[in-house]
N, C-alpha and C. Protein backbone atom coordinates (compact mmCIF):
# COMPACT_ATOMS: atom_id res chain seq x y z
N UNK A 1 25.49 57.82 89.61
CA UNK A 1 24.40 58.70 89.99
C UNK A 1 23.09 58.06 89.51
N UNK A 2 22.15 58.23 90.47
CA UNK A 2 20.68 57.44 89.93
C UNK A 2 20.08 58.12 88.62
N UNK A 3 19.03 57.90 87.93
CA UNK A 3 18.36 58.08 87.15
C UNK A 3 16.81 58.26 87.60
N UNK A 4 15.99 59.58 87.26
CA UNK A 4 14.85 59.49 87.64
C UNK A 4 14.36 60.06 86.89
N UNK A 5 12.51 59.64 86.74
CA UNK A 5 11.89 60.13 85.46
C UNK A 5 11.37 61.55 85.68
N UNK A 6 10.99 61.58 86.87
CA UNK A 6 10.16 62.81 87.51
C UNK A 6 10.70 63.72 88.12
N UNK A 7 10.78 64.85 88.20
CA UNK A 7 11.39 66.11 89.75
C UNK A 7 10.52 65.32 91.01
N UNK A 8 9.80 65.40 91.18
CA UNK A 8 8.98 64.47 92.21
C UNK A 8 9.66 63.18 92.67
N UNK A 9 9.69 62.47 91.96
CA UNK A 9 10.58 61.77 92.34
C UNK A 9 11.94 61.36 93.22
N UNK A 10 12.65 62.46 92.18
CA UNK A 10 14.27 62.46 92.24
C UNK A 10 13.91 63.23 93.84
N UNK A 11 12.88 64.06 93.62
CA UNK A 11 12.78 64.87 95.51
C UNK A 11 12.63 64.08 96.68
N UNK A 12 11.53 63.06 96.03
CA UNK A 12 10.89 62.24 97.44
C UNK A 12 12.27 61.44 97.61
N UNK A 13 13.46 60.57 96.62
CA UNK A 13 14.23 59.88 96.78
C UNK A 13 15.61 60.64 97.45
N UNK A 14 15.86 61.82 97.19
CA UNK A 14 16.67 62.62 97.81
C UNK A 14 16.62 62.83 99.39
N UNK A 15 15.15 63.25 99.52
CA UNK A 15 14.69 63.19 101.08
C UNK A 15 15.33 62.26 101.47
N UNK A 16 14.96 61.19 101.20
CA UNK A 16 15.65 59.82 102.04
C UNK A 16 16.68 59.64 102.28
N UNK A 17 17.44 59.93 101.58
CA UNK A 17 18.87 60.05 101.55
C UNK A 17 19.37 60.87 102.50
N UNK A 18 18.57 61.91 103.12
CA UNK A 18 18.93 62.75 103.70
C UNK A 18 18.98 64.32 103.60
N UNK A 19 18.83 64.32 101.99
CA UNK A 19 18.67 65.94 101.73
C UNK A 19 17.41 67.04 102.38
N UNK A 20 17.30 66.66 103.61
CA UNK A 20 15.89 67.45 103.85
C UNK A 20 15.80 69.11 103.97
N UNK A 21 17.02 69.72 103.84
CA UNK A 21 16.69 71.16 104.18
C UNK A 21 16.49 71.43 102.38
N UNK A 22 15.28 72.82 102.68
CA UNK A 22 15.04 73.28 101.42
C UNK A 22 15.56 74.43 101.19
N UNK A 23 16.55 74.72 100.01
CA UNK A 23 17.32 76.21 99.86
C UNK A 23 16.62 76.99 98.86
N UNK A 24 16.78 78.46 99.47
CA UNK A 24 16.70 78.73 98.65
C UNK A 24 17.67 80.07 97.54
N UNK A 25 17.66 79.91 96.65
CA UNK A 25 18.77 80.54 95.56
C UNK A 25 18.85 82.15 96.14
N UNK A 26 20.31 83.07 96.01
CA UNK A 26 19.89 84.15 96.65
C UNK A 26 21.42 84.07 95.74
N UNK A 27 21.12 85.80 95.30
CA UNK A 27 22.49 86.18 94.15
C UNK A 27 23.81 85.81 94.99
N UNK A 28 24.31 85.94 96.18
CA UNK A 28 25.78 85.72 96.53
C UNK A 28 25.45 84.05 97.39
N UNK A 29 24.57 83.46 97.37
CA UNK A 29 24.11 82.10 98.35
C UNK A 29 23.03 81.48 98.27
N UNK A 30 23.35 80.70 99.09
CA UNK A 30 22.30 80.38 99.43
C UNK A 30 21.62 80.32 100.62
N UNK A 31 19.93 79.87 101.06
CA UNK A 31 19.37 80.48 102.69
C UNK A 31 18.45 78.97 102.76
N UNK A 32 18.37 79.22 103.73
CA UNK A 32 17.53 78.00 104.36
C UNK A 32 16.52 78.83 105.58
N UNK A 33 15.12 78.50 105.60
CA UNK A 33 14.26 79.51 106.62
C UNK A 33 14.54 78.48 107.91
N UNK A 34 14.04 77.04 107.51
CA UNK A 34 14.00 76.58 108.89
C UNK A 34 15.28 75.15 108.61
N UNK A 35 16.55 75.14 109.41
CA UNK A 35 16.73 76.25 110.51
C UNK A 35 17.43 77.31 109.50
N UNK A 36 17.25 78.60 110.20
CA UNK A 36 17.16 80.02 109.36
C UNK A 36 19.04 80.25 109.40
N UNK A 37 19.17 80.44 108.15
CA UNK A 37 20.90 80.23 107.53
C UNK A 37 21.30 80.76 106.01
N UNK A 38 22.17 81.15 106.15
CA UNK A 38 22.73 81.51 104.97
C UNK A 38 24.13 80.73 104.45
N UNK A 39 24.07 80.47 103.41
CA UNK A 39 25.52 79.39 102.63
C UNK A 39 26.11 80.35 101.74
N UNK A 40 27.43 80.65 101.42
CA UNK A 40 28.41 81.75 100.85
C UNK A 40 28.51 80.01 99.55
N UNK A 41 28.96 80.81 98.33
CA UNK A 41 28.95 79.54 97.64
C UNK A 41 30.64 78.02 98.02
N UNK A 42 31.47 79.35 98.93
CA UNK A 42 32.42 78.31 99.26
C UNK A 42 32.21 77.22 100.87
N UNK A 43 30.94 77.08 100.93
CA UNK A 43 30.34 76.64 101.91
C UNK A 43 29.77 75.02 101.87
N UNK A 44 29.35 75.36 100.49
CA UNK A 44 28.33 74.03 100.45
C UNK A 44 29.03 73.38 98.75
N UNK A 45 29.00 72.52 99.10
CA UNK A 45 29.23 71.59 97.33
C UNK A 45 27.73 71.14 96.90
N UNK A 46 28.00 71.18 95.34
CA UNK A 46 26.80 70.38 94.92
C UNK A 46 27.03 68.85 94.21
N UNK A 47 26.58 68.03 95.34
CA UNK A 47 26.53 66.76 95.07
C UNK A 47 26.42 65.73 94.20
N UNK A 48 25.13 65.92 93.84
CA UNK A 48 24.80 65.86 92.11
C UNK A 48 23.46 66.55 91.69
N UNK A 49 23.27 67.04 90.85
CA UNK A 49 22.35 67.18 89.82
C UNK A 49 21.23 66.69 88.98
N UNK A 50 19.92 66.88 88.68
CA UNK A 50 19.22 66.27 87.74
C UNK A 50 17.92 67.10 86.68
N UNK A 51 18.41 67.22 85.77
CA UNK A 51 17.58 67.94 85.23
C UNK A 51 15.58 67.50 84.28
N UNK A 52 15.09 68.26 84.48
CA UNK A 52 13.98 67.60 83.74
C UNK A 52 13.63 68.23 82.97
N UNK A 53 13.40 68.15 81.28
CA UNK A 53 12.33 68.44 80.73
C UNK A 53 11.02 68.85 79.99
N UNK A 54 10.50 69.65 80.31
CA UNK A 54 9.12 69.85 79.91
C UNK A 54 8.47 68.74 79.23
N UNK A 55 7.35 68.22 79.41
CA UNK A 55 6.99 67.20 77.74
C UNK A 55 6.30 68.16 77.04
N UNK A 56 6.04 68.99 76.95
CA UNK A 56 4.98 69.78 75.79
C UNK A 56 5.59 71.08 75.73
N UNK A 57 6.24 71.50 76.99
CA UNK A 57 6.90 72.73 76.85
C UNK A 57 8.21 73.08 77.27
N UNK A 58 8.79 73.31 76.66
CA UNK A 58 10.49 73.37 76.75
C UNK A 58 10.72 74.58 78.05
N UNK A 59 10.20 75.82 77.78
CA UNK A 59 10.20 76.28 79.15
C UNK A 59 9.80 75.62 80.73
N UNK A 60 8.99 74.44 80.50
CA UNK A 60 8.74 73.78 82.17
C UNK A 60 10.10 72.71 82.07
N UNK A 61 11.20 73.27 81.69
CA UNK A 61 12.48 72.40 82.40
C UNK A 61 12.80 72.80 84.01
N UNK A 62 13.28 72.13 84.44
CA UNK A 62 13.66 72.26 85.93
C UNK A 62 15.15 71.61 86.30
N UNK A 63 15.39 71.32 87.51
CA UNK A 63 16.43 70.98 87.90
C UNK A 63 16.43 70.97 89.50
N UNK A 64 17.24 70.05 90.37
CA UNK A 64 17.38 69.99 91.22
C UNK A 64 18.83 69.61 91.49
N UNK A 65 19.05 70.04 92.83
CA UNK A 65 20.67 69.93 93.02
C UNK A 65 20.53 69.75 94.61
N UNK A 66 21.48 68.49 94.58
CA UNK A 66 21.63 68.42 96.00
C UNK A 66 22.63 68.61 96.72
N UNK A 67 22.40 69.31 97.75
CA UNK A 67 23.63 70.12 98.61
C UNK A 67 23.91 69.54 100.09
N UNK A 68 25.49 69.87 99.71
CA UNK A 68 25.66 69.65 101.29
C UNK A 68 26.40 70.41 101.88
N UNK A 69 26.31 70.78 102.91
CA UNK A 69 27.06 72.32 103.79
C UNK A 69 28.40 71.47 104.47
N UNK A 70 29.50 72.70 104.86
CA UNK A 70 30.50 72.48 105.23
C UNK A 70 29.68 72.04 106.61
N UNK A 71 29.13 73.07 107.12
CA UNK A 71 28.25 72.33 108.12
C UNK A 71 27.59 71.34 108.93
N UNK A 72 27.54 70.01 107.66
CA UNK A 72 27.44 69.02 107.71
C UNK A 72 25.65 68.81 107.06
N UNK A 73 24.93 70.02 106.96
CA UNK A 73 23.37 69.76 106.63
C UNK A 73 23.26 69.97 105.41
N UNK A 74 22.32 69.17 105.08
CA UNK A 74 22.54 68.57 103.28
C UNK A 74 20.88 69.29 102.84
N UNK A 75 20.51 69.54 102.08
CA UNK A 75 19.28 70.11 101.75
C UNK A 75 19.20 70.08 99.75
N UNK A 76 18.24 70.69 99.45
CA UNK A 76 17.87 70.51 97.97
C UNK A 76 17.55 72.22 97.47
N UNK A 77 17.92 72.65 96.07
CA UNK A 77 17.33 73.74 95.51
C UNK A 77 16.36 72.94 94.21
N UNK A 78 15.53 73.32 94.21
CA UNK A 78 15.06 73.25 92.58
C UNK A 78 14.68 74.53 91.72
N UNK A 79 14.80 74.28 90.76
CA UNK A 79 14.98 75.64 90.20
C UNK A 79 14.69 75.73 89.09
N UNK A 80 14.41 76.34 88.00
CA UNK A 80 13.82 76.32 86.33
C UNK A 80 14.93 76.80 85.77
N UNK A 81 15.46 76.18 84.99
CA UNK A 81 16.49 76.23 83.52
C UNK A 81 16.59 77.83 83.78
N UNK A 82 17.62 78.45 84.37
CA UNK A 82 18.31 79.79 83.69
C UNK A 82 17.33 80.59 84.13
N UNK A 83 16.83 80.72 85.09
CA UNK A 83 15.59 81.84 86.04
C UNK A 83 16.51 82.54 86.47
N UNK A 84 17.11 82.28 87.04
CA UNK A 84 17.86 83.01 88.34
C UNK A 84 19.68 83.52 87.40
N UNK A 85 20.15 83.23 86.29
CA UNK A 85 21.34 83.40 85.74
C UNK A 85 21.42 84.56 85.99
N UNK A 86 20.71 85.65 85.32
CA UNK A 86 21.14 87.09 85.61
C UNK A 86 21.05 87.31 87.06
N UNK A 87 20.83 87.23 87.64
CA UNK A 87 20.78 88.00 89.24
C UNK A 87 21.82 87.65 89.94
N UNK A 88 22.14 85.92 89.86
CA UNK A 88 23.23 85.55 90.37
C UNK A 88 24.77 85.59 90.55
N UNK A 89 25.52 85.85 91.39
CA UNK A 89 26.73 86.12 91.02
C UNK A 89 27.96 85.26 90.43
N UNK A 90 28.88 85.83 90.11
CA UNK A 90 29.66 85.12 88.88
C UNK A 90 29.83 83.62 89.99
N UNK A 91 30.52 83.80 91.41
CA UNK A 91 30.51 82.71 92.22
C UNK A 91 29.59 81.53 92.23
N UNK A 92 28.18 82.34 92.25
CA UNK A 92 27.38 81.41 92.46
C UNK A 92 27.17 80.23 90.85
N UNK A 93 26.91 81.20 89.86
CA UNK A 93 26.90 80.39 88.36
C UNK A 93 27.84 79.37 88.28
N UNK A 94 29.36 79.64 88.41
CA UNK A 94 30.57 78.64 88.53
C UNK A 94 29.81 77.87 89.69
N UNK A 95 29.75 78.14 90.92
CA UNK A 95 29.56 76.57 91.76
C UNK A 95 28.08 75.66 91.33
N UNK A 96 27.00 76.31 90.66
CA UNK A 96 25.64 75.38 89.83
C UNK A 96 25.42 75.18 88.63
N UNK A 97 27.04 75.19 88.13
CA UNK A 97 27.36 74.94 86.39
C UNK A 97 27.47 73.53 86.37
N UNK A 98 26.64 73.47 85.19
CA UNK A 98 26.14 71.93 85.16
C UNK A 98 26.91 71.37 84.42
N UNK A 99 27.39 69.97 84.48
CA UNK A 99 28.31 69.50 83.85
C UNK A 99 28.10 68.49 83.04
């Protein structure tokens, strides 16, 4: 798996790769607006992972995860360290448990 210093980065290099749809986190899935979709968490795998962070502040950690649908369309979430834990369902935590 690559190494990158930045979320910026690891995004613009993901694009390329192909990850262009942008998801977003939703307690039982995930959604995509354009094209407009919903992912059940036994839908999509997460590819790999990369976390960043903060330099001055431990709360601006982030993370990005790149996905790909049974579907065949691959897209990106990014997301801040543990925002979304409570809302999400037990499904969803097990399939964006970081390893």
């Amino acid at each position: 798996m690559k190494s990158y210093d930045t979320l910026s980065e690891a995004v613009e290099d993901l694009k390329k790769r192909g990850y262009q749809l942008d998801f977003d986190l939703k307690p039982d899935g995930l959604e995509s607006k354009d094209p407009k979709m919903t992912l059940r968490p036994e839908e999509f795998m997460v590819d790999e992972f990369h976390r960043f962070e903060g330099d001055s502040n431990p709360a601006d950690a982030s993370v990005v995860y790149a996905i790909s649908a049974s579907n065949k369309l691959k897209g990106l979430i990014i997301d801040a360290y543990g925002a979304y834990a409570e809302s999400l369902s037990f499904e969803m935590l097990h399939k964006l448990k970081m390893k």
